[in-house]
PDB file of N, CA and C in Angstrom:
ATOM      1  N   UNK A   1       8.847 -10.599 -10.218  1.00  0.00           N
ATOM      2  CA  UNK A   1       7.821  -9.579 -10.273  1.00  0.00           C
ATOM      3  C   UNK A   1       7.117  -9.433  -8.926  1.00  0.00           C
ATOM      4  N   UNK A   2       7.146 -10.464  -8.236  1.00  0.00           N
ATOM      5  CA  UNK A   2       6.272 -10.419  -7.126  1.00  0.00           C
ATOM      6  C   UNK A   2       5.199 -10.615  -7.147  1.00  0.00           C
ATOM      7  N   UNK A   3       4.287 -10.846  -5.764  1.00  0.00           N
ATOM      8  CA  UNK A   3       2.418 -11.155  -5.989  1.00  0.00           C
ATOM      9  C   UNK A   3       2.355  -9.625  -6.221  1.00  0.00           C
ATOM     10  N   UNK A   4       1.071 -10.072  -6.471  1.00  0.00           N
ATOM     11  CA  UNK A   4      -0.140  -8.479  -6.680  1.00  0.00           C
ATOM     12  C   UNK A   4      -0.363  -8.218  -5.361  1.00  0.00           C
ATOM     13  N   UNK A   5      -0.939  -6.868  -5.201  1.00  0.00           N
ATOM     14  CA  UNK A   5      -1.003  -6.287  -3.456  1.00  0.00           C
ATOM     15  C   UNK A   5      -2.659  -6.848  -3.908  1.00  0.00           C
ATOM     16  N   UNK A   6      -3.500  -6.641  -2.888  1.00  0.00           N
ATOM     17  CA  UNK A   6      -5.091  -6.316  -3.144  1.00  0.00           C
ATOM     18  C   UNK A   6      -5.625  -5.744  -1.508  1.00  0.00           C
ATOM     19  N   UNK A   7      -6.780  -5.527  -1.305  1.00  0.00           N
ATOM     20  CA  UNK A   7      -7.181  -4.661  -0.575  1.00  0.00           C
ATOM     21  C   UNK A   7      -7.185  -5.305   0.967  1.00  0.00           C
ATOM     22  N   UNK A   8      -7.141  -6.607   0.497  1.00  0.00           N
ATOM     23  CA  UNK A   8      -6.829  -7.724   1.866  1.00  0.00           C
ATOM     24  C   UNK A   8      -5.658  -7.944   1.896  1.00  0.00           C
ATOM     25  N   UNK A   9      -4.423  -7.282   0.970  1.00  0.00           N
ATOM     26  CA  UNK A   9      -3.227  -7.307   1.654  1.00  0.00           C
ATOM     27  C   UNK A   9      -2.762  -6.921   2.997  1.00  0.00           C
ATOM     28  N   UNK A  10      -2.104  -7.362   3.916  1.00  0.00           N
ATOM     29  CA  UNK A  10      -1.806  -6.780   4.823  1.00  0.00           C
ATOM     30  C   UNK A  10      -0.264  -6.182   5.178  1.00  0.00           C
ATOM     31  N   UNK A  11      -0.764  -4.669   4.707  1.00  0.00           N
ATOM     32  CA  UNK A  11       0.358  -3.365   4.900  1.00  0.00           C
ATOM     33  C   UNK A  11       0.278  -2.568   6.271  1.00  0.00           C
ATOM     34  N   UNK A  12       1.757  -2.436   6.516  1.00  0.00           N
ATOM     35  CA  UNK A  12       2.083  -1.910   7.904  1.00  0.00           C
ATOM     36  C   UNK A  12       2.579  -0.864   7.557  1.00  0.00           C
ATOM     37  N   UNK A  13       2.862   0.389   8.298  1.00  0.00           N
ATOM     38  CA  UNK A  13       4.332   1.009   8.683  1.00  0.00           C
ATOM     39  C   UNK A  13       4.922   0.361   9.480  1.00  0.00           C
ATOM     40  N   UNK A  14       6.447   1.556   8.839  1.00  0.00           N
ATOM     41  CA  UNK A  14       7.211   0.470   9.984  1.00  0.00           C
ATOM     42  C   UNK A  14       7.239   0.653  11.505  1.00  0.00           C
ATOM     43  N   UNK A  15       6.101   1.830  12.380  1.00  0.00           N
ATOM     44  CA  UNK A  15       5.884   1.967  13.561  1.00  0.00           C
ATOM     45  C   UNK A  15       5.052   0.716  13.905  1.00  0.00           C
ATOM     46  N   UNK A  16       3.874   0.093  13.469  1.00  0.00           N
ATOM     47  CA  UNK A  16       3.418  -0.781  13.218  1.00  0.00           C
ATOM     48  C   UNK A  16       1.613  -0.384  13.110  1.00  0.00           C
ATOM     49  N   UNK A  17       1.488   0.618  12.537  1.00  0.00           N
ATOM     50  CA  UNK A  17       0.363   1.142  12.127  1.00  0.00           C
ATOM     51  C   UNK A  17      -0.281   0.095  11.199  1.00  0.00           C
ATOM     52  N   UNK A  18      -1.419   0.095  10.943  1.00  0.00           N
ATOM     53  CA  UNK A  18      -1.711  -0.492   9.823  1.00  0.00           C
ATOM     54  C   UNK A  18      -2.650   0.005   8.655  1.00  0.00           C
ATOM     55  N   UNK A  19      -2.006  -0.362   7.375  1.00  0.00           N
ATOM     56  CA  UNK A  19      -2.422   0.581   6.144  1.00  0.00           C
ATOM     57  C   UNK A  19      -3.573   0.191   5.583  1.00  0.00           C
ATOM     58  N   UNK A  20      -4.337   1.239   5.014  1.00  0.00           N
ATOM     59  CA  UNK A  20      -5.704   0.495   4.149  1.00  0.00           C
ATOM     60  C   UNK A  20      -5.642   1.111   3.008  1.00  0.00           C
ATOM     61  N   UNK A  21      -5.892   0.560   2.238  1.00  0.00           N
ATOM     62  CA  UNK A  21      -5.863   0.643   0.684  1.00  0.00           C
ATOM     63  C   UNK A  21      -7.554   1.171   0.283  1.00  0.00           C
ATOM     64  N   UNK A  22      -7.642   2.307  -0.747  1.00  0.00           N
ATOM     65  CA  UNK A  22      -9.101   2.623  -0.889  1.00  0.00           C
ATOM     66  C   UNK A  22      -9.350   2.391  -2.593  1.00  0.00           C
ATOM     67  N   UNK A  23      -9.514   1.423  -2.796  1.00  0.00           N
ATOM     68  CA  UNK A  23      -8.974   1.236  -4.606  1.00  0.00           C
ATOM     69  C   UNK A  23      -9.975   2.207  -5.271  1.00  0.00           C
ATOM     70  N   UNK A  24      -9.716   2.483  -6.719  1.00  0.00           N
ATOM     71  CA  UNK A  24     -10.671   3.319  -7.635  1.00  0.00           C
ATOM     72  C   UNK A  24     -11.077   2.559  -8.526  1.00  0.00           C
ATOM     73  N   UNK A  25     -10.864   1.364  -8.653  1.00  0.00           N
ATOM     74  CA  UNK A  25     -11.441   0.112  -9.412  1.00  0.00           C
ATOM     75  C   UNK A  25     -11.373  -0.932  -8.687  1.00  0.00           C
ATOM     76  N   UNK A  26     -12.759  -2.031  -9.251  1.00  0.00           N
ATOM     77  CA  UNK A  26     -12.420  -3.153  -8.937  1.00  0.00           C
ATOM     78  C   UNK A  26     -13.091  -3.642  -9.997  1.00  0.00           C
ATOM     79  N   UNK A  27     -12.013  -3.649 -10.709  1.00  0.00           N
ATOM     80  CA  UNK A  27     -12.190  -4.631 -12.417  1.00  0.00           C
ATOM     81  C   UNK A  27     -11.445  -5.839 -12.431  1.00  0.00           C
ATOM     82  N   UNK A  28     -10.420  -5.531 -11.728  1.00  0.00           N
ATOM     83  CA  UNK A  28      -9.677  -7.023 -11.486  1.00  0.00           C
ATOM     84  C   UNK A  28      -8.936  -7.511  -9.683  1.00  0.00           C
ATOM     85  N   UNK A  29      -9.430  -8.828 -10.253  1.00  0.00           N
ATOM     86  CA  UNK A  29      -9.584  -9.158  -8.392  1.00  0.00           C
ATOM     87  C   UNK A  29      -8.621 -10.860  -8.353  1.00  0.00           C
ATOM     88  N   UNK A  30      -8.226 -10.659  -7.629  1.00  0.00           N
ATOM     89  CA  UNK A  30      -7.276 -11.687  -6.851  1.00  0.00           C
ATOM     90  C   UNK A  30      -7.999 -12.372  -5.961  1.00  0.00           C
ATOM     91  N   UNK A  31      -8.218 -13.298  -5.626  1.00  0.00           N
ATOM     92  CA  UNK A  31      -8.849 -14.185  -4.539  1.00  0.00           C
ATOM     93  C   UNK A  31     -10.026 -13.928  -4.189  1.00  0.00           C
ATOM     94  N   UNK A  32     -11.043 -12.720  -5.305  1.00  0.00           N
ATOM     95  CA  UNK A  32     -12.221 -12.368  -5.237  1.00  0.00           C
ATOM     96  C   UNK A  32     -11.850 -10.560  -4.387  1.00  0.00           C
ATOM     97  N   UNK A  33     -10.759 -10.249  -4.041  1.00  0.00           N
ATOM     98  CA  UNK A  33     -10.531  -8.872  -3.724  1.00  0.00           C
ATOM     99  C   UNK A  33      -9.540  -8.091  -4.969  1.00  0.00           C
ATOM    100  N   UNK A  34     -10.704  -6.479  -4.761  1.00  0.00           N
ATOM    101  CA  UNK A  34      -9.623  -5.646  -5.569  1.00  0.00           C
ATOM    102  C   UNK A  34      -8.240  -5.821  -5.811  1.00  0.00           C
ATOM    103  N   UNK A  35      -7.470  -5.603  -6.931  1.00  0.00           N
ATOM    104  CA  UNK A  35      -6.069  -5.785  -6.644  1.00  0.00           C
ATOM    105  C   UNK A  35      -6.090  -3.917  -6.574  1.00  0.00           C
ATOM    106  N   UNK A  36      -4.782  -3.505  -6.136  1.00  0.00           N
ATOM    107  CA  UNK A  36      -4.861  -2.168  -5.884  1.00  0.00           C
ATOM    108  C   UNK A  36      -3.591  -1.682  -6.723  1.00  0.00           C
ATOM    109  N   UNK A  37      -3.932  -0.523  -7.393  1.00  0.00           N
ATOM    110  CA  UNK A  37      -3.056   0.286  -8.239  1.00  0.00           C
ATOM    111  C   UNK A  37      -2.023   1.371  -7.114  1.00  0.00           C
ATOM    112  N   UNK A  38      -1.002   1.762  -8.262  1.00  0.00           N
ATOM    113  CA  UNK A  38       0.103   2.904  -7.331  1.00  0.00           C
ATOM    114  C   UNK A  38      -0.698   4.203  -7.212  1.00  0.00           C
ATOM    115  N   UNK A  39      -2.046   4.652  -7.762  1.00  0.00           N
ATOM    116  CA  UNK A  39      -2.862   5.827  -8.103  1.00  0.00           C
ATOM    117  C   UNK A  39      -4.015   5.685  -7.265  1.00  0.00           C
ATOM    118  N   UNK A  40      -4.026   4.292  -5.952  1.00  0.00           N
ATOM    119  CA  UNK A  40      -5.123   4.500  -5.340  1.00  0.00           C
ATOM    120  C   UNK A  40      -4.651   5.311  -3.895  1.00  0.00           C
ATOM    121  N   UNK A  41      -5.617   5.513  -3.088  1.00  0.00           N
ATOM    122  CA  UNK A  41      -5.507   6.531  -1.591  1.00  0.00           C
ATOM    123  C   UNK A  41      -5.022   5.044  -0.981  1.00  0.00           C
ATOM    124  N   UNK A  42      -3.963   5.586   0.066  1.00  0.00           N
ATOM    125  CA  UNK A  42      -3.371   4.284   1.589  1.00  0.00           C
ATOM    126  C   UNK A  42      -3.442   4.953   2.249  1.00  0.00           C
ATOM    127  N   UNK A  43      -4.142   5.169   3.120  1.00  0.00           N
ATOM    128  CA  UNK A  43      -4.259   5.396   4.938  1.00  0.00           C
ATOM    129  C   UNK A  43      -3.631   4.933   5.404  1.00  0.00           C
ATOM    130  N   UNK A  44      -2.886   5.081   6.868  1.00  0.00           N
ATOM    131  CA  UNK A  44      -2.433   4.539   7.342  1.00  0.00           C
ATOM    132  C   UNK A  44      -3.026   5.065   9.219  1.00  0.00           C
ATOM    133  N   UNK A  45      -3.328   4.148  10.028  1.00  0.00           N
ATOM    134  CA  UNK A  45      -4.191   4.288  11.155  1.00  0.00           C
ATOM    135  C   UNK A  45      -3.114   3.646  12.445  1.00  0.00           C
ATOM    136  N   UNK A  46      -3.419   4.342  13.912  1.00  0.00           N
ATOM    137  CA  UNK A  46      -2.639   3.389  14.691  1.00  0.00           C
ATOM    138  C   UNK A  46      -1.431   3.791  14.677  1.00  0.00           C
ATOM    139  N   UNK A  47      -0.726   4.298  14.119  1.00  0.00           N
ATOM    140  CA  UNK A  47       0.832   4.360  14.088  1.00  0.00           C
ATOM    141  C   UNK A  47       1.080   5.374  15.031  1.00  0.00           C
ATOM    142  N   UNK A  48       2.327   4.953  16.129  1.00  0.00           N
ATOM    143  CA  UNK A  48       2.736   5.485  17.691  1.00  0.00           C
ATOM    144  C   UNK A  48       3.675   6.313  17.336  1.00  0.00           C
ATOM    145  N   UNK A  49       3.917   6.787  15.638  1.00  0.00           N
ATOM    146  CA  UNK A  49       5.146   7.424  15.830  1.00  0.00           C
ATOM    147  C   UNK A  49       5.482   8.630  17.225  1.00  0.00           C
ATOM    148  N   UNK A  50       6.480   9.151  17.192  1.00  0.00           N
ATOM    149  CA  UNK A  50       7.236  10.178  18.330  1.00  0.00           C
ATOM    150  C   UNK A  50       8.278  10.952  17.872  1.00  0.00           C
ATOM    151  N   UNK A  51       8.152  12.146  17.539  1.00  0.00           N
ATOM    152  CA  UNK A  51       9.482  13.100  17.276  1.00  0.00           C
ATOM    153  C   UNK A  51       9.541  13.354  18.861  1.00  0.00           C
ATOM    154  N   UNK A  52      10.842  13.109  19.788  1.00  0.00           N
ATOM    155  CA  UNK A  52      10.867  13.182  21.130  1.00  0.00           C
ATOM    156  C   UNK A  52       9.395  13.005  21.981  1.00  0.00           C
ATOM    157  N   UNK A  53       8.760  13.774  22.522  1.00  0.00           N
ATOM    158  CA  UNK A  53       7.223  13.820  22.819  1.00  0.00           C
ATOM    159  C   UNK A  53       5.965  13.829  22.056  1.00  0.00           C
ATOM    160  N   UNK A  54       6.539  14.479  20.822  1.00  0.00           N
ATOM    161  CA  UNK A  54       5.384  15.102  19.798  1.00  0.00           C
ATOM    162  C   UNK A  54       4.857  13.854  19.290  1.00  0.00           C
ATOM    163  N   UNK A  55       3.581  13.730  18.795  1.00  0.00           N
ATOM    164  CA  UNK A  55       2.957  12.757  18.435  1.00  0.00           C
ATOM    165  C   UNK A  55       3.388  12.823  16.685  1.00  0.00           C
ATOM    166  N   UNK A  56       3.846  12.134  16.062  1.00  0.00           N
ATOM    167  CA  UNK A  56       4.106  12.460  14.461  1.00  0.00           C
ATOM    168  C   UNK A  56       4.059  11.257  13.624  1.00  0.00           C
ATOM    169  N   UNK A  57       2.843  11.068  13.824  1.00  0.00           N
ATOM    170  CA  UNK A  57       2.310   9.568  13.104  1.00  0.00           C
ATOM    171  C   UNK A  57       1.852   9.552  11.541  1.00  0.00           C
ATOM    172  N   UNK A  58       2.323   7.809  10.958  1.00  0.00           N
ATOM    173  CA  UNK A  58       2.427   7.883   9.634  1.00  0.00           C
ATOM    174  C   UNK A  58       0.828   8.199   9.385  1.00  0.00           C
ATOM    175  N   UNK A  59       0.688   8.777   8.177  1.00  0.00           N
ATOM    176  CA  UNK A  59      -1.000   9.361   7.802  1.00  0.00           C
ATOM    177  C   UNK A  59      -1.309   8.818   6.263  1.00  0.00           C
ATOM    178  N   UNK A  60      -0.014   8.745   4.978  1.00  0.00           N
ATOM    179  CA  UNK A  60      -0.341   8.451   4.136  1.00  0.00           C
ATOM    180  C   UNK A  60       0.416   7.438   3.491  1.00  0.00           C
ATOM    181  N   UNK A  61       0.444   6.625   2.162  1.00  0.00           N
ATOM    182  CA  UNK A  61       1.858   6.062   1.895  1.00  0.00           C
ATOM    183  C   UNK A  61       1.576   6.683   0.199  1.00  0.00           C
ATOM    184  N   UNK A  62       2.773   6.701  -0.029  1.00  0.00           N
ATOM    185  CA  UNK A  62       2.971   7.320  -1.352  1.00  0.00           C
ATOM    186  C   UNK A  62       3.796   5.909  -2.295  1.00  0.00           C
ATOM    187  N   UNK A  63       3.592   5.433  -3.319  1.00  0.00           N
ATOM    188  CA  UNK A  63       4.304   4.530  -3.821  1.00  0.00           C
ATOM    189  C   UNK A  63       5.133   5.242  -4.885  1.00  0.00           C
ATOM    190  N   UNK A  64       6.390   4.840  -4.790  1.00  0.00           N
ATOM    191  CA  UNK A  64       7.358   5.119  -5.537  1.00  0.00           C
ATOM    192  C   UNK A  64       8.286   4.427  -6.582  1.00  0.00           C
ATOM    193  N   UNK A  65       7.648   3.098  -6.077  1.00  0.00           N
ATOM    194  CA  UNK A  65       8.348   1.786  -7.322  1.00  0.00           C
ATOM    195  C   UNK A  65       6.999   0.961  -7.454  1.00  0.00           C
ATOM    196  N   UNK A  66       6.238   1.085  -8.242  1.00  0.00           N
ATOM    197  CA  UNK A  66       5.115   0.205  -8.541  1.00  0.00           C
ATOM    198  C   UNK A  66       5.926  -1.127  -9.588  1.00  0.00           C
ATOM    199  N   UNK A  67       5.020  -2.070  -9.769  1.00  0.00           N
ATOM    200  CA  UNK A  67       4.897  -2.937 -10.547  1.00  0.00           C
ATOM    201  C   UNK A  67       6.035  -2.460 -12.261  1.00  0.00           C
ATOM    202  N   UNK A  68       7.021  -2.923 -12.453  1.00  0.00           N
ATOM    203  CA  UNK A  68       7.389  -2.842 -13.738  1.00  0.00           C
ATOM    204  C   UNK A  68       6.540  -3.140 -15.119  1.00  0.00           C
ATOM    205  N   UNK A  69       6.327  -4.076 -15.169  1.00  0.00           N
ATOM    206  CA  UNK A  69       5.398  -4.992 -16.242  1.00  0.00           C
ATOM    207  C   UNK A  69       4.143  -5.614 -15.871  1.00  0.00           C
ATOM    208  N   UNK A  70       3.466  -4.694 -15.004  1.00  0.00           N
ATOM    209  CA  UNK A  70       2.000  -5.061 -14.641  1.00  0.00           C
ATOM    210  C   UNK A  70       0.782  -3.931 -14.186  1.00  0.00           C
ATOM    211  N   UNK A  71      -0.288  -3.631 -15.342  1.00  0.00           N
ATOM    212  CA  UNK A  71      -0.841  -2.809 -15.117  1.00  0.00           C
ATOM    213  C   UNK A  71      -2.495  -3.187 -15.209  1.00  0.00           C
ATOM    214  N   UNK A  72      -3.094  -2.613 -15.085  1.00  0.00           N
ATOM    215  CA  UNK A  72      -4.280  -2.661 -15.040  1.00  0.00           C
ATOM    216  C   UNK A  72      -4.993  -0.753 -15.725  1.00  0.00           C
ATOM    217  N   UNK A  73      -6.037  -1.057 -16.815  1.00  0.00           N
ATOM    218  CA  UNK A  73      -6.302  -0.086 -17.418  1.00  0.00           C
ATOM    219  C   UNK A  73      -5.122   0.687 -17.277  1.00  0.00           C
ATOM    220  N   UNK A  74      -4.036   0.610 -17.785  1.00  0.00           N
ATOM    221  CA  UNK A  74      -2.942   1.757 -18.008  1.00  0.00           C
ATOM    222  C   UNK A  74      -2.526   2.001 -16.832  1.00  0.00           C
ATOM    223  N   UNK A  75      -2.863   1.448 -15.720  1.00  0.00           N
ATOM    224  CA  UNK A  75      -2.102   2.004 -14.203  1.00  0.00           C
ATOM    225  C   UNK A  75      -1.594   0.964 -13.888  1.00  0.00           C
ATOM    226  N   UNK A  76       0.197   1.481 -13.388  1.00  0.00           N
ATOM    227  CA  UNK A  76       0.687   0.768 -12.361  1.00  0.00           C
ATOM    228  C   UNK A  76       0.071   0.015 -11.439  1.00  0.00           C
ATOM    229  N   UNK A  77      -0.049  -1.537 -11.446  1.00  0.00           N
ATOM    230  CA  UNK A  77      -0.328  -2.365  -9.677  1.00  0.00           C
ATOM    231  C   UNK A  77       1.105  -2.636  -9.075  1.00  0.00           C
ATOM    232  N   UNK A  78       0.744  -2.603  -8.141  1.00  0.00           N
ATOM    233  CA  UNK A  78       1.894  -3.261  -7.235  1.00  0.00           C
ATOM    234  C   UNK A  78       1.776  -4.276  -6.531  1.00  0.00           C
ATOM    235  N   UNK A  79       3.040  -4.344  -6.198  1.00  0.00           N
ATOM    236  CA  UNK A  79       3.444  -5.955  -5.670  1.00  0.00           C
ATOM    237  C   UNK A  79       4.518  -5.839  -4.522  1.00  0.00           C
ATOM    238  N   UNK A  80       4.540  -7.421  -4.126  1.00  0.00           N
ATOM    239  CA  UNK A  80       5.175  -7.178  -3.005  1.00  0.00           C
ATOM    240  C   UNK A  80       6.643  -6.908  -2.752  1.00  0.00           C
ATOM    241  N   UNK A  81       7.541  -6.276  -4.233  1.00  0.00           N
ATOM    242  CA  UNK A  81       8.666  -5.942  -4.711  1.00  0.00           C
ATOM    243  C   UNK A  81       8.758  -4.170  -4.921  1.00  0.00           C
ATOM    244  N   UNK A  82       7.089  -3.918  -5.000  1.00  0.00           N
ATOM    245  CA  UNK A  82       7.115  -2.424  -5.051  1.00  0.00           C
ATOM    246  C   UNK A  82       7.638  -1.567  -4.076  1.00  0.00           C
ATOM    247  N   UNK A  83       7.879  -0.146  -3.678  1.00  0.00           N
ATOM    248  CA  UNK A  83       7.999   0.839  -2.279  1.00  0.00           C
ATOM    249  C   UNK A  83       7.178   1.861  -2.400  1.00  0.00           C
ATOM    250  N   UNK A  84       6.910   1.236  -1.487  1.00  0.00           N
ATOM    251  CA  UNK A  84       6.137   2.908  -0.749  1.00  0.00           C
ATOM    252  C   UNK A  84       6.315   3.379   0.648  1.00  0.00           C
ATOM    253  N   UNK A  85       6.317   4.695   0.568  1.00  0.00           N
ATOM    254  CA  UNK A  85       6.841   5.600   1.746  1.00  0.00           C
ATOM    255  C   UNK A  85       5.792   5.941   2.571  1.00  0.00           C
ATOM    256  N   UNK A  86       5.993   5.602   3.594  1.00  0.00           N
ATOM    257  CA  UNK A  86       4.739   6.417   4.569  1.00  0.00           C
ATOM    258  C   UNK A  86       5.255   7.745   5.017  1.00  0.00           C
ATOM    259  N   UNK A  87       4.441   8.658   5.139  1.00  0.00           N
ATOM    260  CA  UNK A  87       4.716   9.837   5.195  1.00  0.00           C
ATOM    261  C   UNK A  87       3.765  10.607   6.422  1.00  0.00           C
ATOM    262  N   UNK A  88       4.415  11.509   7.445  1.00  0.00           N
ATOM    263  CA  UNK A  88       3.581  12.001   8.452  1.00  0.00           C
ATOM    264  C   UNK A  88       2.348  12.972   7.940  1.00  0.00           C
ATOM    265  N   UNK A  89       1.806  13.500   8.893  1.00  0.00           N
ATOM    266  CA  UNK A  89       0.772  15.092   8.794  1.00  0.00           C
ATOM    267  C   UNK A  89       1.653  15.839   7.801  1.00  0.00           C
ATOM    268  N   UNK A  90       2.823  16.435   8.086  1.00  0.00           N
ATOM    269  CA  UNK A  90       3.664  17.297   7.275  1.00  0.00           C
ATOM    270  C   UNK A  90       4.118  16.907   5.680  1.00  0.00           C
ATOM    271  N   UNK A  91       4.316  15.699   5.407  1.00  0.00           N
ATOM    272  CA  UNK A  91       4.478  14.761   3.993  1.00  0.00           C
ATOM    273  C   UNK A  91       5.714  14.763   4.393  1.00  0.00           C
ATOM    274  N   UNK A  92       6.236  14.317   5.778  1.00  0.00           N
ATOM    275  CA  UNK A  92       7.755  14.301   5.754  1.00  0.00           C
ATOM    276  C   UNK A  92       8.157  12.670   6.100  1.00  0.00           C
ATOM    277  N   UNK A  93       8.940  12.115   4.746  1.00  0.00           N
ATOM    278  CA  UNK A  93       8.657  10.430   5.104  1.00  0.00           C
ATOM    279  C   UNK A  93       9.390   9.869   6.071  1.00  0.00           C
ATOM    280  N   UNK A  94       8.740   8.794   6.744  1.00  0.00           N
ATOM    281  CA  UNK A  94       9.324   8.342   7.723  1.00  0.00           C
ATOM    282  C   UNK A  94       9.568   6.655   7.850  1.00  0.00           C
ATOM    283  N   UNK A  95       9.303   6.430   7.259  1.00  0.00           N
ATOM    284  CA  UNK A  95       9.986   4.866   6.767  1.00  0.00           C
ATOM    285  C   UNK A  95       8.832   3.920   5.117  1.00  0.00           C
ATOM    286  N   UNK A  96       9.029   2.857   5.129  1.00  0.00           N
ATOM    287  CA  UNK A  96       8.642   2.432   3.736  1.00  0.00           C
ATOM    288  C   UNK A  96       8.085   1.239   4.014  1.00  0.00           C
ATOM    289  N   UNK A  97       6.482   1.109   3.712  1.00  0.00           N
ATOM    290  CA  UNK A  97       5.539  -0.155   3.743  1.00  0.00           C
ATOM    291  C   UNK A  97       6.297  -1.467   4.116  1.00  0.00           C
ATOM    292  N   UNK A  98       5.524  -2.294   4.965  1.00  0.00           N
ATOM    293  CA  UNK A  98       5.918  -3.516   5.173  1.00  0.00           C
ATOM    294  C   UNK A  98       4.994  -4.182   5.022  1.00  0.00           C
ATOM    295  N   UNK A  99       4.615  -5.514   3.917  1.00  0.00           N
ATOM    296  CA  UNK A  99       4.198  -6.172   3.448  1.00  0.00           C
ATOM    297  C   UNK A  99       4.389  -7.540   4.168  1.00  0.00           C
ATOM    298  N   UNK A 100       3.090  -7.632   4.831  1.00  0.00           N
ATOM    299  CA  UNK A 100       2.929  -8.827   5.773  1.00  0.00           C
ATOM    300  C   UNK A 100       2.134 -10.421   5.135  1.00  0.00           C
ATOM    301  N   UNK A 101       1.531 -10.311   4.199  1.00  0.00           N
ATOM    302  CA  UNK A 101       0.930 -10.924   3.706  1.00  0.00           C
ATOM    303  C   UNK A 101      -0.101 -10.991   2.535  1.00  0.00           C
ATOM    304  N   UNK A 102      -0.026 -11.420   1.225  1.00  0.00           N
ATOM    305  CA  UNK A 102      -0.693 -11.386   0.215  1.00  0.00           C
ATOM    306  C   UNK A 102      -1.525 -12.833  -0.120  1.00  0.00           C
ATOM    307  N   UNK A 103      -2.111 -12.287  -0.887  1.00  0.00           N
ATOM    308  CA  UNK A 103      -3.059 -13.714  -1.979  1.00  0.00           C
ATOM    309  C   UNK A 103      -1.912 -13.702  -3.327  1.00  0.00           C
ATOM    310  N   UNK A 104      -2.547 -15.078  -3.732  1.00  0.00           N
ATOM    311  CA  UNK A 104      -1.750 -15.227  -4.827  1.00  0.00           C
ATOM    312  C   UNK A 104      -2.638 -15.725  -6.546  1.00  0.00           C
ATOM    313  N   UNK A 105      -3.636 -16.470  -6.447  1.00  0.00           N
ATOM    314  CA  UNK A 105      -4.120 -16.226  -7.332  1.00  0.00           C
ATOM    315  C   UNK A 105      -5.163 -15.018  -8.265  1.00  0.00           C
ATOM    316  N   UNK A 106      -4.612 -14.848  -9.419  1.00  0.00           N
ATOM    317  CA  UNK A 106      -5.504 -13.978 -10.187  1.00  0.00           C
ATOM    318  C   UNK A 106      -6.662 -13.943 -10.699  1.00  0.00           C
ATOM    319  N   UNK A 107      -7.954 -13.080 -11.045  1.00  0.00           N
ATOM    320  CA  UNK A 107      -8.920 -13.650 -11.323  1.00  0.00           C
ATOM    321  C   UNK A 107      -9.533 -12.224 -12.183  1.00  0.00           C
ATOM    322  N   UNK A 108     -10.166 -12.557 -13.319  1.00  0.00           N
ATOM    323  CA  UNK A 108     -10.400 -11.257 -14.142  1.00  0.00           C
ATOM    324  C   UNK A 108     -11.732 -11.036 -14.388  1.00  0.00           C
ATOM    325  N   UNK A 109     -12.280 -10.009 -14.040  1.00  0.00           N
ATOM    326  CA  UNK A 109     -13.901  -9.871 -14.713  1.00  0.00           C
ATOM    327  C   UNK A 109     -14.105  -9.632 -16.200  1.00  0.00           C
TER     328      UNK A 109
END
């Protein structure tokens, strides 16, 4: 199944931008941080992408394989088995989250 992501996960693109997670709950928390659902906003900041000269940097990530058998209030969480696509200004994707580091214990309010 994989760990749970949470808001202190640390997500990249694969330019090496780095992603932030903006959760819409924090009802349940991992190591005392949000864990984050497939239905929350990811930014993504920093990223050098380049179509030849043009500047065409990742802006959002979209998840596309959340968590199988793990939800929170009825929403998909994800883990570090899930994908998500980062996607430019245009929504045209350009490679898929890299998961640098998670927490591992769970903790429930």
């Amino acid at each position: 199944m994989g760990d749970l992501l949470t808001v202190s996960s640390t997500l990249m693109c694969p330019h090496g931008g780095m992603v932030t997670a903006i959760p819409s709950s924090g009802r349940v928390t991992l190591g005392g941080d949000p864990i984050v659902l497939a239905t929350d906003t990811f930014v993504v900041a920093g990223c050098p992408f380049l179509i030849g000269i043009v500047p065409h940097p990742c802006v959002l990530v979209q998840w596309q394989l959340p968590a199988a058998r793990s939800t929170s209030g009825q929403v998909a969480t994800l883990t570090t088995e899930s994908v998500g696509f980062c996607n430019g200004p245009d929504g045209a994707m350009q490679g898929t989250v890299l998961v640098q580091a998670t927490q591992t214990r769970v903790e429930g309010l």
